[in-house]
N, C-alpha and C. Protein backbone atom coordinates (compact mmCIF):
# COMPACT_ATOMS: atom_id res chain seq x y z
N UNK A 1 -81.21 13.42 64.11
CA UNK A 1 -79.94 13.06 63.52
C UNK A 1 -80.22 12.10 62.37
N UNK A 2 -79.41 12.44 61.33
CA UNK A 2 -79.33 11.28 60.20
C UNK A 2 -78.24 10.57 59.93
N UNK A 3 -78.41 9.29 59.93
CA UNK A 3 -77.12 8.56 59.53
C UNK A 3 -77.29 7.54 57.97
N UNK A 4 -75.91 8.00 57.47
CA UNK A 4 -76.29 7.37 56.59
C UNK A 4 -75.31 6.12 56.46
N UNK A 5 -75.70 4.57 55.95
CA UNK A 5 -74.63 3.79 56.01
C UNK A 5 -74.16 2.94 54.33
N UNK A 6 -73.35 2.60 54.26
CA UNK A 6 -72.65 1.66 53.51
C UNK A 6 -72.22 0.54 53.54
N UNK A 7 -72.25 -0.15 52.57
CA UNK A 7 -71.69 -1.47 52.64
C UNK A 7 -70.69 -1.61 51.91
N UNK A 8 -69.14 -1.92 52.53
CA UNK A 8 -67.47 -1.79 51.80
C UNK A 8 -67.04 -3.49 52.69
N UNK A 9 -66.70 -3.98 52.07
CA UNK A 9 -66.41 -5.64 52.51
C UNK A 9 -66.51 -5.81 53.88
N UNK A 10 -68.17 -6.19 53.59
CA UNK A 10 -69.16 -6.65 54.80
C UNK A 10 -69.47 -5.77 55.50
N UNK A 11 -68.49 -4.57 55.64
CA UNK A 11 -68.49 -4.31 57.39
C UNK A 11 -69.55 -2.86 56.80
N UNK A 12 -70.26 -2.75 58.09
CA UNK A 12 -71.25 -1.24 57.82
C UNK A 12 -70.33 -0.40 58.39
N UNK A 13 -70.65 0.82 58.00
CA UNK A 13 -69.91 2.14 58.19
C UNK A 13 -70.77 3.04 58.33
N UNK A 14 -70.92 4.13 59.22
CA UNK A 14 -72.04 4.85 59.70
C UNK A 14 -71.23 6.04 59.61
N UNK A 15 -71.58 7.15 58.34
CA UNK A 15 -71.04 8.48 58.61
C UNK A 15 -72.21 9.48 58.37
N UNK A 16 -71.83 10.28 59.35
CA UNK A 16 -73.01 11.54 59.70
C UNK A 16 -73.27 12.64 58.81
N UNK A 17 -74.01 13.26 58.38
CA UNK A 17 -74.48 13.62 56.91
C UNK A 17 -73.15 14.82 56.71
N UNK A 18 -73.03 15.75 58.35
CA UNK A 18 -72.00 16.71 57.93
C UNK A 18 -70.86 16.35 57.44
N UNK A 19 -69.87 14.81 57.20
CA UNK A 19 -68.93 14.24 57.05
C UNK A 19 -69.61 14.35 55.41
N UNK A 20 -70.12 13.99 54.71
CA UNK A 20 -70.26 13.38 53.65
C UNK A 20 -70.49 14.47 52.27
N UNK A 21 -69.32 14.51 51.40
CA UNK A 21 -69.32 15.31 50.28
C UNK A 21 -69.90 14.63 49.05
N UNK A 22 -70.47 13.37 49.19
CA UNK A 22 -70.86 12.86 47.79
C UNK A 22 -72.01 11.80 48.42
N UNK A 23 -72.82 12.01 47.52
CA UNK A 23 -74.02 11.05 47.95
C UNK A 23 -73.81 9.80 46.35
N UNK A 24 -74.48 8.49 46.61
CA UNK A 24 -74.72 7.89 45.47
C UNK A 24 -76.11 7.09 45.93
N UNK A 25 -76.55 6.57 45.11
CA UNK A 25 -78.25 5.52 44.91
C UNK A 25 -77.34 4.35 46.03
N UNK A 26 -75.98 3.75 45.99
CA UNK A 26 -75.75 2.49 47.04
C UNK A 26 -76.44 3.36 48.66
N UNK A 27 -75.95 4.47 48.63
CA UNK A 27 -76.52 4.68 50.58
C UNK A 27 -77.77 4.46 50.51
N UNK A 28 -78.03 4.01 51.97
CA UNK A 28 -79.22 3.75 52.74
C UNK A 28 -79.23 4.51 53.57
N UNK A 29 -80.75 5.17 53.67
CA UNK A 29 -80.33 6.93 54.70
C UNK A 29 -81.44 6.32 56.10
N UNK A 30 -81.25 6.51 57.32
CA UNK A 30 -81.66 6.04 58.83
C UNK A 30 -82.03 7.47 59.47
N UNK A 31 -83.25 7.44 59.85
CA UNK A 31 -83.57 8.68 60.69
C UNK A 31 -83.98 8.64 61.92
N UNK A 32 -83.97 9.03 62.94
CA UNK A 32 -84.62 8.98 64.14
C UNK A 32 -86.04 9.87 64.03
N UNK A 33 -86.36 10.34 62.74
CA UNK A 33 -87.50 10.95 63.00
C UNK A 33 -88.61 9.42 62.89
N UNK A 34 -90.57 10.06 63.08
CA UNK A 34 -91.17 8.99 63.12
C UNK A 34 -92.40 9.58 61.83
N UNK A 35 -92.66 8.25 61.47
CA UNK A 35 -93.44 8.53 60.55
C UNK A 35 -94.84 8.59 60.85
N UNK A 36 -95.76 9.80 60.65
CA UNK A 36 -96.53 9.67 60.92
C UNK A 36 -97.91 8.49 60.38
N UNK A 37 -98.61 7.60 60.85
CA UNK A 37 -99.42 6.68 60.46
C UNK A 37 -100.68 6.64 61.03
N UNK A 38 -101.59 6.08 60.36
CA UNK A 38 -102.76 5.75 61.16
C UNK A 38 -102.28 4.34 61.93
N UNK A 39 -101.30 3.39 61.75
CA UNK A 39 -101.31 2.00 62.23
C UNK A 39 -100.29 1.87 63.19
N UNK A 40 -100.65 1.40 64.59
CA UNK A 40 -99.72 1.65 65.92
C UNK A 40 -99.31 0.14 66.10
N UNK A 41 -97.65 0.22 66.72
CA UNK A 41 -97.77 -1.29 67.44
C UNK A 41 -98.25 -1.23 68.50
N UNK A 42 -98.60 -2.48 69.21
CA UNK A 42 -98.68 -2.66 70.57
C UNK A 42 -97.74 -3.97 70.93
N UNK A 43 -96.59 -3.34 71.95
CA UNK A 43 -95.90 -4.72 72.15
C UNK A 43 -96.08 -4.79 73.85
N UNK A 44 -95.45 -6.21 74.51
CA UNK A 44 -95.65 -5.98 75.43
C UNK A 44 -96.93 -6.66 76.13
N UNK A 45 -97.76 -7.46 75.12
CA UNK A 45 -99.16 -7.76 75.53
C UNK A 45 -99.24 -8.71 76.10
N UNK A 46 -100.39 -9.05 77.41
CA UNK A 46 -100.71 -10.50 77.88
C UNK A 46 -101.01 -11.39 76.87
N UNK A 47 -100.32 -12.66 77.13
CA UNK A 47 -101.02 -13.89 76.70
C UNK A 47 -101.80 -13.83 76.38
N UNK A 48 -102.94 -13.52 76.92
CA UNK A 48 -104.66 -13.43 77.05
C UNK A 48 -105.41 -12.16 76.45
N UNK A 49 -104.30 -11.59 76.07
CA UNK A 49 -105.03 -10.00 75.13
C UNK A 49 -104.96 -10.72 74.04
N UNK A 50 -106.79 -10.30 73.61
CA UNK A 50 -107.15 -10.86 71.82
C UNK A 50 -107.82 -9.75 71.61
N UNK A 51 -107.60 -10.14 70.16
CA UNK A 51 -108.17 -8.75 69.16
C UNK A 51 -109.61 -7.91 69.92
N UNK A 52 -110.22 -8.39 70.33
CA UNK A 52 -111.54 -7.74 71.15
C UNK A 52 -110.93 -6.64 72.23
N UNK A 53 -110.16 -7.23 73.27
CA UNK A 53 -109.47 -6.64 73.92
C UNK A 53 -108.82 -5.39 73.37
N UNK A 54 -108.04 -5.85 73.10
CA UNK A 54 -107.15 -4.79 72.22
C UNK A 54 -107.98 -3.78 71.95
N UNK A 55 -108.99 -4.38 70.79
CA UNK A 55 -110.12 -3.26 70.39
C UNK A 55 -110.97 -2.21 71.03
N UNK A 56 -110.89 -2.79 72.22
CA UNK A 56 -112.01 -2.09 73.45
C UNK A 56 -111.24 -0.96 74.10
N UNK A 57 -109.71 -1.32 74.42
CA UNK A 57 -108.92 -0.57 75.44
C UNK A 57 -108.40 0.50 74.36
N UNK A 58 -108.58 0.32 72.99
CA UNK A 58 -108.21 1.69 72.23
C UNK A 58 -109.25 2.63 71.60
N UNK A 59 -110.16 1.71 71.41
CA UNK A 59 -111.31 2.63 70.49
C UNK A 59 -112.19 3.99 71.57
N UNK A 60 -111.31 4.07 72.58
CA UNK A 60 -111.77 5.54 73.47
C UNK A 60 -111.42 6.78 72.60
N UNK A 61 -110.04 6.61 71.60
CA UNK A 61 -109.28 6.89 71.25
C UNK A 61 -109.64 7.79 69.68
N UNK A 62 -110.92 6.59 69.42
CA UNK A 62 -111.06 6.97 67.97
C UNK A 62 -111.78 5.78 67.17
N UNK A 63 -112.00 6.10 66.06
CA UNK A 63 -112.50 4.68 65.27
C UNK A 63 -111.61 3.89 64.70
N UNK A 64 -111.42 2.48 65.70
CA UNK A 64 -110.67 1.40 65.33
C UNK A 64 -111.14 0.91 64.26
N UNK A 65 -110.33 0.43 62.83
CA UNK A 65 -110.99 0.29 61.65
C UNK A 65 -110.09 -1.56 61.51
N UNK A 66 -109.29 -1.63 62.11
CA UNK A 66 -108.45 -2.92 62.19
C UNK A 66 -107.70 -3.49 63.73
N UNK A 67 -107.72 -4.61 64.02
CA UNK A 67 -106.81 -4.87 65.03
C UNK A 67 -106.37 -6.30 65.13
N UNK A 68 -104.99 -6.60 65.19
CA UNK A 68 -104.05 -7.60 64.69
C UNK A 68 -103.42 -8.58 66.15
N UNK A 69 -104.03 -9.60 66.64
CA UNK A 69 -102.78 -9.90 67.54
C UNK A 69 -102.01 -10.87 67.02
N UNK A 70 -101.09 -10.80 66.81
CA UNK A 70 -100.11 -11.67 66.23
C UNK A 70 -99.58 -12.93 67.23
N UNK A 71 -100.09 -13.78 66.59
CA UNK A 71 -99.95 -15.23 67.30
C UNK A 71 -99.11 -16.73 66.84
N UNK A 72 -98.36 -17.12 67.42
CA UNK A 72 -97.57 -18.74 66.73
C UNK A 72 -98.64 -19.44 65.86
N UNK A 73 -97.98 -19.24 64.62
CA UNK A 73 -98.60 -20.26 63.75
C UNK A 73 -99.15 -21.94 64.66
N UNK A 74 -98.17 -22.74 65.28
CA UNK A 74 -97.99 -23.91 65.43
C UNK A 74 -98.66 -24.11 66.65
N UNK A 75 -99.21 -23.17 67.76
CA UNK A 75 -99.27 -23.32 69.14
C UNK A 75 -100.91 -22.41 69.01
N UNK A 76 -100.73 -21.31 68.18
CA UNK A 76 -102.35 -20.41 68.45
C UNK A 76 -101.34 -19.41 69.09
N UNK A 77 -100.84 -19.33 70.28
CA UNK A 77 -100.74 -18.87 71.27
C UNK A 77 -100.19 -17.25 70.57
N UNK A 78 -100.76 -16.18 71.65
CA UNK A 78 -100.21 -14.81 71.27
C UNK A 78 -98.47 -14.88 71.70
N UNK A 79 -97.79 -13.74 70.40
CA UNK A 79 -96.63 -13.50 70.62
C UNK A 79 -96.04 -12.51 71.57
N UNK A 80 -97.50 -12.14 72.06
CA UNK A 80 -97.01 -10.68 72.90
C UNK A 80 -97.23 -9.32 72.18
N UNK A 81 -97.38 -9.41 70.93
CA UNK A 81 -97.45 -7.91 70.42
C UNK A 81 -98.87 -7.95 69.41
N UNK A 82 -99.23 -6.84 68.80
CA UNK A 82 -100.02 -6.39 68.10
C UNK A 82 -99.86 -5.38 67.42
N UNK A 83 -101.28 -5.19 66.39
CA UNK A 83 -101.57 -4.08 65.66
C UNK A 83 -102.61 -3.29 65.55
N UNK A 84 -103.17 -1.86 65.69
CA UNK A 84 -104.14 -1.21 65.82
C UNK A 84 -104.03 -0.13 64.86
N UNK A 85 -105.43 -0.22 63.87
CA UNK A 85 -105.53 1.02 62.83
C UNK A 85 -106.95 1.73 62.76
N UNK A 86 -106.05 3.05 63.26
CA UNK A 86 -107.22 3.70 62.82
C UNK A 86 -107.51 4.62 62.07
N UNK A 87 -108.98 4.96 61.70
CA UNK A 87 -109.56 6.21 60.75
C UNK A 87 -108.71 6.95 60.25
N UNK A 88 -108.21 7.74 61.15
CA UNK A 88 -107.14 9.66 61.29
C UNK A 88 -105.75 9.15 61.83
N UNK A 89 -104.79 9.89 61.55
CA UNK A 89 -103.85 9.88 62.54
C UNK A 89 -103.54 10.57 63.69
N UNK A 90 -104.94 11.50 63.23
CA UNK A 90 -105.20 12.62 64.92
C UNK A 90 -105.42 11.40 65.81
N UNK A 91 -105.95 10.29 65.30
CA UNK A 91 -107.09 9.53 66.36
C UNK A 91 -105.32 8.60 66.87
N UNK A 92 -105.13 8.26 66.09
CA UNK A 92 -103.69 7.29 66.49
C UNK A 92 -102.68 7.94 67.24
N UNK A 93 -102.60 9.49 66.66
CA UNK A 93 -101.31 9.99 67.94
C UNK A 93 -101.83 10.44 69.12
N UNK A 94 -103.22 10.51 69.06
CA UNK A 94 -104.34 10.41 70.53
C UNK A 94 -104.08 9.03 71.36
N UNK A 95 -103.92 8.15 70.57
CA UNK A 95 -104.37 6.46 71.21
C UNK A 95 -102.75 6.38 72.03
N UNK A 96 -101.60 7.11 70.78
CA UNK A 96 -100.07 6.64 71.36
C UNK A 96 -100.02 7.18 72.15
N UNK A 97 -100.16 8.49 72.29
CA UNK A 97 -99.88 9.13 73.64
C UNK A 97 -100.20 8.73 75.19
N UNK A 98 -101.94 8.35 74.85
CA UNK A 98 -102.14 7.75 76.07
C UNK A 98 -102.19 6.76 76.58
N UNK A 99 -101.81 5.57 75.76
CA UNK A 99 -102.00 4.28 75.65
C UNK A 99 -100.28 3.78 76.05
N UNK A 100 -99.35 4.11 75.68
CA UNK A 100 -98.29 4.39 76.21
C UNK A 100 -97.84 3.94 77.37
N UNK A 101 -97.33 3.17 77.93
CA UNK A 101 -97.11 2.75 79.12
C UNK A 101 -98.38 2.20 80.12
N UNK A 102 -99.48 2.36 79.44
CA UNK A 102 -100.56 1.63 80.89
C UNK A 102 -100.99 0.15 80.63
N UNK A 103 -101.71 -0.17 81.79
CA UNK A 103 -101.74 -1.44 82.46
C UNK A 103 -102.95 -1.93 81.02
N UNK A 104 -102.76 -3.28 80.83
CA UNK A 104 -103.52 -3.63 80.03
C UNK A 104 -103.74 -4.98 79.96
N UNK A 105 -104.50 -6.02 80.84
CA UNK A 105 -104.33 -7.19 81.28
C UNK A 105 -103.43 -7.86 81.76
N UNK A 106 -103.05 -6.56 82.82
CA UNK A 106 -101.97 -7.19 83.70
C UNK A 106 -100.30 -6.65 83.64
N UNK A 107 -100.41 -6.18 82.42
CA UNK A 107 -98.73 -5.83 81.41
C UNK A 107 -98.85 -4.34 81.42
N UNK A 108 -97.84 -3.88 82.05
CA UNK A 108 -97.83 -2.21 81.06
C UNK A 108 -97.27 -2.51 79.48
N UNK A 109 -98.22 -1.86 78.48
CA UNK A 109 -97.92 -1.94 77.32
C UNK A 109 -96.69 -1.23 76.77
N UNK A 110 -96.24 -1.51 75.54
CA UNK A 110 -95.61 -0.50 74.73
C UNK A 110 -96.08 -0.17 73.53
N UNK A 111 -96.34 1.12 73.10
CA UNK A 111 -97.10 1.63 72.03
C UNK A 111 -96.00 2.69 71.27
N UNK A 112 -96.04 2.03 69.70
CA UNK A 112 -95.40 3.21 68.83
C UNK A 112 -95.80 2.95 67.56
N UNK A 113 -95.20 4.10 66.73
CA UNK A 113 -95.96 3.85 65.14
C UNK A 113 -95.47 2.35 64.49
N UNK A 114 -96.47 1.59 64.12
CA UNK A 114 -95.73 0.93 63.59
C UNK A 114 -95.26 1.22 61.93
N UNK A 115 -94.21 0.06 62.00
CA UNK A 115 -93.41 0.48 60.38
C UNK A 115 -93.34 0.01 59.04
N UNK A 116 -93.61 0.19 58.09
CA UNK A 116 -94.27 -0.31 57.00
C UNK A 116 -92.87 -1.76 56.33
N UNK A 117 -93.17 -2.55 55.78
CA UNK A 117 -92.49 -3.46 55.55
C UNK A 117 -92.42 -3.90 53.96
């Protein structure tokens, strides 16, 4: 499904592409499809999962070429999530698939593409 939305004083408005007889450059178009990437999140992570970790429990997967745990500036401490990139995106929709819900120092993970910013 695609939605596309607008902005008319403040308020968003969400109409569905079959509703819509005129397009302009103001819409912003929303897809539920996924983009394919070499670079996955990982959310969901122990405290205690660091980039090594991370690195070890995916590179079954493929050649890990990057891996990110994102941590409080002010404390060190991990936020819970991460980032993993690899080589191919054969190798990454290999890693999402199976990486997906399992145990990973304690946490079942969550794994999806991540999204460019």
């Amino acid at each position: 499904m695609v939605v596309i939305g607008f902005n008319i004083s403040r308020q968003m408005r969400r109409i569905y592409v079959n509703d819509i007889t005129h397009a302009s450059a103001h819409f912003v178009i929303w897809t539920n499809t996924r983009a394919i990437s070499t670079k996955l999140f990982v959310g969901c992570l122990s405290r205690d999962t660091n980039e090594t970790i991370l690195k070890n429990a995916f590179e079954a997967y493929g050649e890990v070429i990057e891996t990110k745990v994102i941590c409080d500036h002010t404390s060190s401490e991990s936020k819970g999530y991460g980032f993993v990139r690899f080589t191919s995106e054969t190798e990454a929709s290999n890693a999402l698939k199976e990486m997906h819900g399992q145990l990973l120092d304690g946490r079942k993970i969550r794994v999806k593409y991540a999204l460019n910013k």
